[in-house]
Protein backbone atom coordinates (compact mmCIF):
# COMPACT_ATOMS: atom_id res chain seq x y z
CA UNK A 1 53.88 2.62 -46.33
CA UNK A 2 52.23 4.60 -43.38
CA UNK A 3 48.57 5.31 -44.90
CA UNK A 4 47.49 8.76 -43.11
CA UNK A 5 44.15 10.86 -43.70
CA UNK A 6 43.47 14.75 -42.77
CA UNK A 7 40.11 16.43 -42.51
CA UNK A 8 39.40 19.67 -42.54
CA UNK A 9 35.92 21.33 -42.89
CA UNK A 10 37.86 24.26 -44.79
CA UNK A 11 41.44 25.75 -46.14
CA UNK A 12 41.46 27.29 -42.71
CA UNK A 13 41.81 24.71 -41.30
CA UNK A 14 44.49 22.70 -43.30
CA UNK A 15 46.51 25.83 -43.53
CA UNK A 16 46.84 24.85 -39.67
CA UNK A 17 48.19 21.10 -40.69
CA UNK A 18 50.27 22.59 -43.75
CA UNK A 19 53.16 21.98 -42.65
CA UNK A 20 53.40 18.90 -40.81
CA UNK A 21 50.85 17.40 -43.85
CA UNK A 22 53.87 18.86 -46.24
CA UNK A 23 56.69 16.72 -44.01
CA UNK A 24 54.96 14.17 -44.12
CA UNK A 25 54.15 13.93 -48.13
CA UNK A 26 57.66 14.23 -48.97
CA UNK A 27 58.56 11.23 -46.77
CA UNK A 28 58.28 7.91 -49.01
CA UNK A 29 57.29 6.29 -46.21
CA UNK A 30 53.81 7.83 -46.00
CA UNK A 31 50.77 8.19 -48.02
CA UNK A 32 48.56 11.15 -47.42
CA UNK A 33 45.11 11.57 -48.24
CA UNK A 34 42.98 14.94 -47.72
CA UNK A 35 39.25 14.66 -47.04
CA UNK A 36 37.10 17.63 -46.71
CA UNK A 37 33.46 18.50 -46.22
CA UNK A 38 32.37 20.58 -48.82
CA UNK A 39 33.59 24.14 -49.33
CA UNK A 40 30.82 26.59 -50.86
CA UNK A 41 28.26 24.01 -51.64
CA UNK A 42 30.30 22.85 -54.27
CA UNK A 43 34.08 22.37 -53.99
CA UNK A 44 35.76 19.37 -53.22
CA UNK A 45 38.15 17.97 -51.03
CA UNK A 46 40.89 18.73 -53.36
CA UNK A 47 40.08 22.13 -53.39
CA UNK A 48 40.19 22.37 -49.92
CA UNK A 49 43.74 21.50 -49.36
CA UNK A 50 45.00 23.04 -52.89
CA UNK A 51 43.74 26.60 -51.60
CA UNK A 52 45.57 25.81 -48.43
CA UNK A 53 48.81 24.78 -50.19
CA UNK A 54 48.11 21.27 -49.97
CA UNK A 55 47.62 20.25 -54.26
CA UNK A 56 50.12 17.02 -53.59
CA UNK A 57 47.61 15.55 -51.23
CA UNK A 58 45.27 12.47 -53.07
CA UNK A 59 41.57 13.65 -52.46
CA UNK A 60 39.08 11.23 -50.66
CA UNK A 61 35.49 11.03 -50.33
CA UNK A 62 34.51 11.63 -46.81
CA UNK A 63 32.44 8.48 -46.93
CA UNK A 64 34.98 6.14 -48.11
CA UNK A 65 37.57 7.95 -45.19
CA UNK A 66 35.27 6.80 -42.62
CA UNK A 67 35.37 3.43 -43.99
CA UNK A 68 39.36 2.84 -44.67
CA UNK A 69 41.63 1.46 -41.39
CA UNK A 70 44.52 4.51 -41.99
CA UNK A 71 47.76 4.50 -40.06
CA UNK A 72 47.48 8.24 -38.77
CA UNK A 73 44.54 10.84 -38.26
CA UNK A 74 45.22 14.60 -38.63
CA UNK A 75 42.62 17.44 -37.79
CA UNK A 76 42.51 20.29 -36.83
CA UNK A 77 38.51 20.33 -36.18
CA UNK A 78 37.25 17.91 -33.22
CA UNK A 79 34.89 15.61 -35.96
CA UNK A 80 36.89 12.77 -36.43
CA UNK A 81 36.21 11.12 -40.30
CA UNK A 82 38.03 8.35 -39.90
CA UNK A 83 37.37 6.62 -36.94
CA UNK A 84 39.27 3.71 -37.83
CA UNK A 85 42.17 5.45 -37.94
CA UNK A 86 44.87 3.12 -35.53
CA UNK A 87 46.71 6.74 -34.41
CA UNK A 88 44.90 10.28 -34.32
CA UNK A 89 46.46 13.42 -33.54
CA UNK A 90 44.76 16.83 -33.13
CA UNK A 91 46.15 19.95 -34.66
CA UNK A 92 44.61 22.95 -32.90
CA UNK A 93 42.82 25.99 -34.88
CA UNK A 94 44.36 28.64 -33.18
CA UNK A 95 45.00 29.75 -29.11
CA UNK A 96 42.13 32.70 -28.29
CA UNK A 97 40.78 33.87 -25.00
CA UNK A 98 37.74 32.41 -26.29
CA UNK A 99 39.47 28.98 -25.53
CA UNK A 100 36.79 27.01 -28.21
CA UNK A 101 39.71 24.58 -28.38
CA UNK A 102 40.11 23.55 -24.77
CA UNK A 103 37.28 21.04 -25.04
CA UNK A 104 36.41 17.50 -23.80
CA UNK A 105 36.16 16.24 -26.99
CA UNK A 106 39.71 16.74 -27.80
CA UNK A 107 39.64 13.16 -25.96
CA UNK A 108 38.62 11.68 -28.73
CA UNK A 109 42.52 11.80 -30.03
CA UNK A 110 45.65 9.92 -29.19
CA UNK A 111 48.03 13.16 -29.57
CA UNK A 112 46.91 16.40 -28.76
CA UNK A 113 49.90 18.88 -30.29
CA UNK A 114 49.09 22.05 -28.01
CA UNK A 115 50.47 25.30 -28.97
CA UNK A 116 51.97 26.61 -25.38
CA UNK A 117 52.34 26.40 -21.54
CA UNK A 118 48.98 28.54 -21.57
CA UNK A 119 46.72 26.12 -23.30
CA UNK A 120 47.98 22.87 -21.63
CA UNK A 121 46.67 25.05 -17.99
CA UNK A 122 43.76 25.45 -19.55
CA UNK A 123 43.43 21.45 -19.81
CA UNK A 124 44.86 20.91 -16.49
CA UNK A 125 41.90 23.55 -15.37
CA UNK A 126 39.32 21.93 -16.64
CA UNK A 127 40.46 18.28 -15.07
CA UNK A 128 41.12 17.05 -18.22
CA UNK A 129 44.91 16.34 -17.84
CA UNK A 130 45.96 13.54 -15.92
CA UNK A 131 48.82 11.85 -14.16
CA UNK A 132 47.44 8.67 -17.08
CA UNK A 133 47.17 10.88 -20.18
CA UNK A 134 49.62 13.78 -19.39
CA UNK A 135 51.95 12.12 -22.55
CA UNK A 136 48.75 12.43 -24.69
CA UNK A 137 48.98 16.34 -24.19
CA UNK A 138 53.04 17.63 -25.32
CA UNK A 139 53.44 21.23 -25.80
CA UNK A 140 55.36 21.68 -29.26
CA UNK A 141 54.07 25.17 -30.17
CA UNK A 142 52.26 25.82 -33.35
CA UNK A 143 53.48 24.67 -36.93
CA UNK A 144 51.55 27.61 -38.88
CA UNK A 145 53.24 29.84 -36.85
CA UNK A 146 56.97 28.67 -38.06
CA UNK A 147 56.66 30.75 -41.49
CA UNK A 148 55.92 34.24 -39.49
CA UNK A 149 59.53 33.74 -37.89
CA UNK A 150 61.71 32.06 -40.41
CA UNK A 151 61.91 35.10 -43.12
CA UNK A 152 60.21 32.97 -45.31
CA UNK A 153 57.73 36.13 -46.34
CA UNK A 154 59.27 39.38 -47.06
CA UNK A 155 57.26 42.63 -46.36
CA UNK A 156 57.77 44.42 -49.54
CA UNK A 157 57.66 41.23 -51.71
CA UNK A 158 54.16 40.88 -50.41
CA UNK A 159 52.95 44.17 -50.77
CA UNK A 160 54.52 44.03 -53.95
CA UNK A 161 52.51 41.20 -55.02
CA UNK A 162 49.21 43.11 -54.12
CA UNK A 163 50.38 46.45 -56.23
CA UNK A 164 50.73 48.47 -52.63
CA UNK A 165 53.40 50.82 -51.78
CA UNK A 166 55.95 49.61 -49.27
CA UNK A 167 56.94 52.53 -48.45
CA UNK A 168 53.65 53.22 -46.74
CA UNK A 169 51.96 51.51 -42.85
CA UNK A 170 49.90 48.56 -43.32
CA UNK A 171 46.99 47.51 -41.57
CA UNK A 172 45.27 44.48 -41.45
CA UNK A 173 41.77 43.35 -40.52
CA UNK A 174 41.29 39.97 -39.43
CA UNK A 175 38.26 39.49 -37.70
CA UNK A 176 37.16 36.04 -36.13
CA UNK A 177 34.28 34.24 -37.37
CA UNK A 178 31.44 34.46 -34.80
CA UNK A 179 27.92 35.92 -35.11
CA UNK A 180 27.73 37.19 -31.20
CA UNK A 181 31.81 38.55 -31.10
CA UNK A 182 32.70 38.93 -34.68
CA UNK A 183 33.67 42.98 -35.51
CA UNK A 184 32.21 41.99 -38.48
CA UNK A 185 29.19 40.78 -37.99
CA UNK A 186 28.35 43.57 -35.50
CA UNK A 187 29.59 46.35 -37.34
CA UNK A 188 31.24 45.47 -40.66
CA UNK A 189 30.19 47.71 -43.32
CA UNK A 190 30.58 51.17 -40.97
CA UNK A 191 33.84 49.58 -40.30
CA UNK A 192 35.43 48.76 -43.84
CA UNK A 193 34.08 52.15 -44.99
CA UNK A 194 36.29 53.81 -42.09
CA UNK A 195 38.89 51.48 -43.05
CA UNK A 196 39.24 53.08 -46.73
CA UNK A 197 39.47 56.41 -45.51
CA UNK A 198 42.64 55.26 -43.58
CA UNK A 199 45.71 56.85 -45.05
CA UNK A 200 47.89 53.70 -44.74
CA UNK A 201 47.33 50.40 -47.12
CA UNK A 202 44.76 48.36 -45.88
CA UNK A 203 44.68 44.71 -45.84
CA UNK A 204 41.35 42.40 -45.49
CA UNK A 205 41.25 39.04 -44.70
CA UNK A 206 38.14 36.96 -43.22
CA UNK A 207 37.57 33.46 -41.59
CA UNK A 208 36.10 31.26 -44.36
CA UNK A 209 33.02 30.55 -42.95
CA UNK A 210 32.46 35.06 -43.02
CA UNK A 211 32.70 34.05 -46.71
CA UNK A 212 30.13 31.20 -46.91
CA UNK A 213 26.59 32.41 -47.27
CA UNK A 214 24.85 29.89 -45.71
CA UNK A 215 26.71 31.05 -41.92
CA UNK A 216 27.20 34.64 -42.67
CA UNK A 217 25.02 37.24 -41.80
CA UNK A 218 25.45 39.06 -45.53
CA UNK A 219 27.81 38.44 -48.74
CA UNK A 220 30.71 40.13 -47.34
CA UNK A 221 32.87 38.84 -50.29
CA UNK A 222 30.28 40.81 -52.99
CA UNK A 223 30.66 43.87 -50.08
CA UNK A 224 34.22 44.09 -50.41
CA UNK A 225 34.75 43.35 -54.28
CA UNK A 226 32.40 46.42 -54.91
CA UNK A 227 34.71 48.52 -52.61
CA UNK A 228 36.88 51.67 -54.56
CA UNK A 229 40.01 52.74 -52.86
CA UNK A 230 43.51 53.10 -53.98
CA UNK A 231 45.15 51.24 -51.20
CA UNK A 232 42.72 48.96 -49.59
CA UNK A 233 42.96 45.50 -50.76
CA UNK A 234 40.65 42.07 -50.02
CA UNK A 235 42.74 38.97 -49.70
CA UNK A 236 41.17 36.22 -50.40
CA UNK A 237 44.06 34.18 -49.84
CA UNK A 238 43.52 31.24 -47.32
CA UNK A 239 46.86 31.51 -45.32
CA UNK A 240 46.74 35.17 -43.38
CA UNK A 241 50.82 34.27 -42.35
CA UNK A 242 52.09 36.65 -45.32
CA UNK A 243 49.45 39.18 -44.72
CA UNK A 244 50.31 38.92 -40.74
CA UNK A 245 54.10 39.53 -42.08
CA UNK A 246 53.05 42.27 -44.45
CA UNK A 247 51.36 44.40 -41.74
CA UNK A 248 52.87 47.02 -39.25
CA UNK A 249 49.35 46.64 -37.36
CA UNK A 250 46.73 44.56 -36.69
CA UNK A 251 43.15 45.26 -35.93
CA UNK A 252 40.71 42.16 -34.97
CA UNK A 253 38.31 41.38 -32.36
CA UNK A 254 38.57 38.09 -30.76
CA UNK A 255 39.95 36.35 -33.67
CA UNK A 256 43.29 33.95 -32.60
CA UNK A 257 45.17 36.01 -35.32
CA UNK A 258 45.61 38.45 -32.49
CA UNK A 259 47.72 36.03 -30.53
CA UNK A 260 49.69 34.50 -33.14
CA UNK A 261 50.24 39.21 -34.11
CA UNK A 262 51.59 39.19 -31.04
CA UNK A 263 55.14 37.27 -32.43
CA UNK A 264 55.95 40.29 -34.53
CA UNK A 265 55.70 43.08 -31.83
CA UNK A 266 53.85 45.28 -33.59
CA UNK A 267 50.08 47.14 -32.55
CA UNK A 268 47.44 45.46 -32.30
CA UNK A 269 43.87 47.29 -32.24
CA UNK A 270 40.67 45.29 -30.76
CA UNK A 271 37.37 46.66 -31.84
CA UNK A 272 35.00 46.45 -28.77
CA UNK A 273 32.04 43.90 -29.28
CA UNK A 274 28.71 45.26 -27.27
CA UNK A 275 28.75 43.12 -24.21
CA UNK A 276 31.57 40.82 -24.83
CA UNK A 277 31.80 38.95 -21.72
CA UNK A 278 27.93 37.80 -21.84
CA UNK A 279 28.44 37.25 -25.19
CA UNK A 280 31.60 34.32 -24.25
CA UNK A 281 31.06 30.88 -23.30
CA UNK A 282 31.84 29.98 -19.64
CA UNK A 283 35.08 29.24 -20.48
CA UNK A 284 36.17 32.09 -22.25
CA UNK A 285 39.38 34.02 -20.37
CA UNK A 286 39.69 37.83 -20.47
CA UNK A 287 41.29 37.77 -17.07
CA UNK A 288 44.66 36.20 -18.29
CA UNK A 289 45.49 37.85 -21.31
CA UNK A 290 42.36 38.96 -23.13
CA UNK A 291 42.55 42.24 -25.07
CA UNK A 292 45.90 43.25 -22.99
CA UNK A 293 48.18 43.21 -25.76
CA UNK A 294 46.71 45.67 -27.84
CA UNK A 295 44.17 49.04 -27.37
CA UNK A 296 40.40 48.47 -27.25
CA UNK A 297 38.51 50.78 -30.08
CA UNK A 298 34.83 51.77 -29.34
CA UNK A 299 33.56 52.05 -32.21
CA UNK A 300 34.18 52.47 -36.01
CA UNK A 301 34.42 55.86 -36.19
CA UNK A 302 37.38 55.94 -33.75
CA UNK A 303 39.24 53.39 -35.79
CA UNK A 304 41.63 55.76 -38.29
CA UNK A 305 42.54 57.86 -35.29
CA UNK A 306 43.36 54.95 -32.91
CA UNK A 307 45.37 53.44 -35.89
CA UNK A 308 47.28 56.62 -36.45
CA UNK A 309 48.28 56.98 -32.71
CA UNK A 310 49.46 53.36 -32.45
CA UNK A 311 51.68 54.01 -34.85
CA UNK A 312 53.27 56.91 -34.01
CA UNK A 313 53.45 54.21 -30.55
CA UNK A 314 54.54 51.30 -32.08
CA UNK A 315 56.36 50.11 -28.95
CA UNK A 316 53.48 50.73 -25.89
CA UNK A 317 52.37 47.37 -24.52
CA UNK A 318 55.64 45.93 -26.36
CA UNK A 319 56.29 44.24 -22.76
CA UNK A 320 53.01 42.67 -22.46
CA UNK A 321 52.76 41.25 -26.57
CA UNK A 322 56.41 39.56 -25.64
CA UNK A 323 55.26 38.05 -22.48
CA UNK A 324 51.75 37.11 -23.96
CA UNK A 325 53.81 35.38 -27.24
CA UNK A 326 56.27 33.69 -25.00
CA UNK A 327 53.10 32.33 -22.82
CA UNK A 328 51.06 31.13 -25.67
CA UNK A 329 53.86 29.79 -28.19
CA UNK A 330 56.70 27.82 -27.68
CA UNK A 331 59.67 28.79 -29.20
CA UNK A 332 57.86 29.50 -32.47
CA UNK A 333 60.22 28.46 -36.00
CA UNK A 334 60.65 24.90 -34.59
CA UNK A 335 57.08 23.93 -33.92
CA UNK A 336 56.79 21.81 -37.41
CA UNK A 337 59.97 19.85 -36.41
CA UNK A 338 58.86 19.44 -32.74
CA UNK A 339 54.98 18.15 -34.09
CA UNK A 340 56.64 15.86 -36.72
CA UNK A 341 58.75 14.06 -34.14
CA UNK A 342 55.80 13.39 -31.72
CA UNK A 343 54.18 11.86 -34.61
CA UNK A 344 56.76 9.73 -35.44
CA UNK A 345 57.61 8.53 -31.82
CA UNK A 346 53.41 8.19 -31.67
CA UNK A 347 53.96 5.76 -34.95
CA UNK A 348 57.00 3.62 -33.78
CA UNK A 349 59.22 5.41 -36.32
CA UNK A 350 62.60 6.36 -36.55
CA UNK A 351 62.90 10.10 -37.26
C-alpha cells in the first residue's frame, strides 16, 4: 500500500482536498492519514478533517508526520509536515485577485494542481514556470468546485435543511479572512445588522480563522448567535459549496468564494474596503478581473438596496461572470478526476 499524509491548518482547508482525499481512501491501494495543527486551541486532527467531511481519514500527530517517509503529500497550505514525504502535491486554497497562492514557495512541491489558465500566467509572470518544471505545474481545475456543478446540492433541500423558505431570494455573505480587506473586519457588525433587515433569507458563512479568537478582531461567532431575525441564518458549516448552491446572490469582499460564485451566474455584490489597493500585496491583480464580475457597495447602509436591484438584474455582467469562470476554472465537474490522475501518473500507478 501507497502510505499518503494531508495537512491542513483547518476544515477550510481540507474541504479543498475533500475530494481527491475521498478517491483516494476508497482505493485499497492507499492509506491516508490526516494531520492538522490545532483547531480552537483544542481540537484535534481528527476533528479537522471530520468537520470537513473527512471522519474515514486515521488522525496523526503532527510530530510523528514529520518523522514518517509517506508515499504522497497533500496540502493545501504551503507548510509542508512531512518533509519526508517521496511525492508532494499542492492543492490550492482558492483563485482571488489577491493571488496569496501564486507564491515561490509553492516550489517546495512536486505537483502543483492549479485551478485555471489564469493562475498558471500568474506563475509564468512571476518567472516561476519553466521550460524544466512546466510538467510540475498542470492545469486540472479545482476539485471543490466539482459539487457546485454536478447537482449534487439541491436549492430547496438546503434551505430546507436550515428551516428557510424556498420560495424566497437568498443571499449569502462570505467574507475573506483578512484584517486589512476583510468586510468584516472593517465593518462587520453595521453590516450583519443591515443584513437582517434584508427582506430575502440571509445566509452567513465566515473563513475559520474569522472564528478563532486568537486572529480575529472580536468573537464574531458569539455576535452572530445573539442575532434575532426570522430569516437570517449563521452557518457554521465548514464547506460553503451548498450554501454557494443555495444562494441567488452573493455578497463578499475579496474572499475567493467570489470567483468560484461566478460558476452559477448569479449577482455578486463586493463591499468596498477603504483603500483597497494600498491595502494588497504587490502582487495582488484588480486590473484583470478584480471586482468586475459583480457591483461594488460603498458602504453598509447601501447594502439592502444594492441587493434588491441586483435582483430584479440578475443577468447584468452575466457576460463578464462567464468569461471570468471560464478563465479561472477549467471545465469545472471533472476537476477531481483530472487531479486524481496526475497523482497517479506522479506515483507510477495505473489509473
Amino acid at each position: 500500500m501507497k502510505s499518503v499524509l494531508a495537512y491542513a491548518k483547518k476544515p477550510v482547508g481540507a474541504v479543498m482536498m475533500r475530494p481527491i482525499l475521498a478517491r483516494l481512501a476508497a482505493d485499497p491501494r492507499f492509506d491516508v492519514f490526516g494531520a492538522a495543527r490545532l483547531f480552537g486551541g483544542r481540537q484535534r486532527a481528527g476533528h479537522v478533517f471530520a468537520a470537513a467531511g473527512l471522519g474515514e481519514l486515521r488522525p496523526m500527530a503532527k510530530w510523528l508526520a514529520r518523522l514518517r517517509r509517506f508515499d504522497l503529500y497533500l496540502s493545501a497550505d504551503f507548510i509542508v509536515a512531512a518533509p519526508r514525504a517521496r511525492r508532494k502535491v499542492h492543492v490550492f486554497h482558492g483563485v482571488s485577485f489577491r493571488n496569496h497562492g501564486v507564491n515561490r514557495n509553492a516550489l517546495r512541491y512536486d505537483l502543483l494542481l492549479l485551478a485555471g489558465p489564469y493562475m498558471r500566467r500568474r506563475f509564468e509572470d512571476l518567472g516561476l514556470i519553466t521550460a524544466e518544471n512546466s510538467r510540475r505545474f498542470p492545469v486540472i481545475g479545482m476539485p471543490k468546485l466539482d459539487d457546485l456543478v454536478n447537482g449534487r446540492y439541491r436549492r430547496e433541500e438546503v434551505l430546507a435543511q436550515l428551516g428557510l423558505d424556498p420560495a424566497l431570494k437568498t443571499v449569502l455573505y462570505a467574507p475573506t479572512w483578512s484584517r486589512k480587506v476583510s468586510s468584516l473586519e472593517q465593518c462587520g457588525a453595521e453590516l450583519l445588522d443591515e443584513l437582517a433587515r434584508c427582506e430575502q433569507n440571509v445566509l452567513v458563512k465566515l473563513h475559520d480563522n474569522s472564528l478563532d479568537a486568537r486572529k480575529a478582531g472580536r468573537d464574531w461567532r458569539a455576535l452572530l448567535r445573539s442575532m434575532r431575525a426570522p430569516r437570517f441564518r449563521f452557518v457554521e458549516n465548514a464547506d460553503v459549496v451548498p450554501l454557494m448552491c443555495a444562494a441567488d446572490l452573493l455578497v463578499s469582499d475579496a474572499s475567493s468564494v467570489a470567483n468560484e460564485f461566478t460558476l452559477l451566474d448569479r449577482p455578486i455584490l463586493f463591499m468596498d474596503i477603504k483603500d483597497l489597493p494600498s491595502r494588497l500585496k504587490p502582487k495582488a491583480d484588480l486590473e484583470t478581473w478584480g471586482r468586475k464580475a459583480g457591483t461594488v457597495v460603498p458602504a453598509p447602509r447601501f447594502l439592502c438596496a444594492a441587493i434588491d436591484a441586483a435582483l430584479a438584474r440578475p443577468h447584468e455582467l452575466s457576460e463578464v461572470r462567464r468569461a471570468l469562470a471560464a478563465d479561472l476554472f477549467l471545465a469545472p465537474g471533472g476537476a477531481t478526476e483530472r487531479a486524481v490522475a496526475a497523482i497517479l501518473e506522479l506515483l507510477d500507478l495505473p489509473a
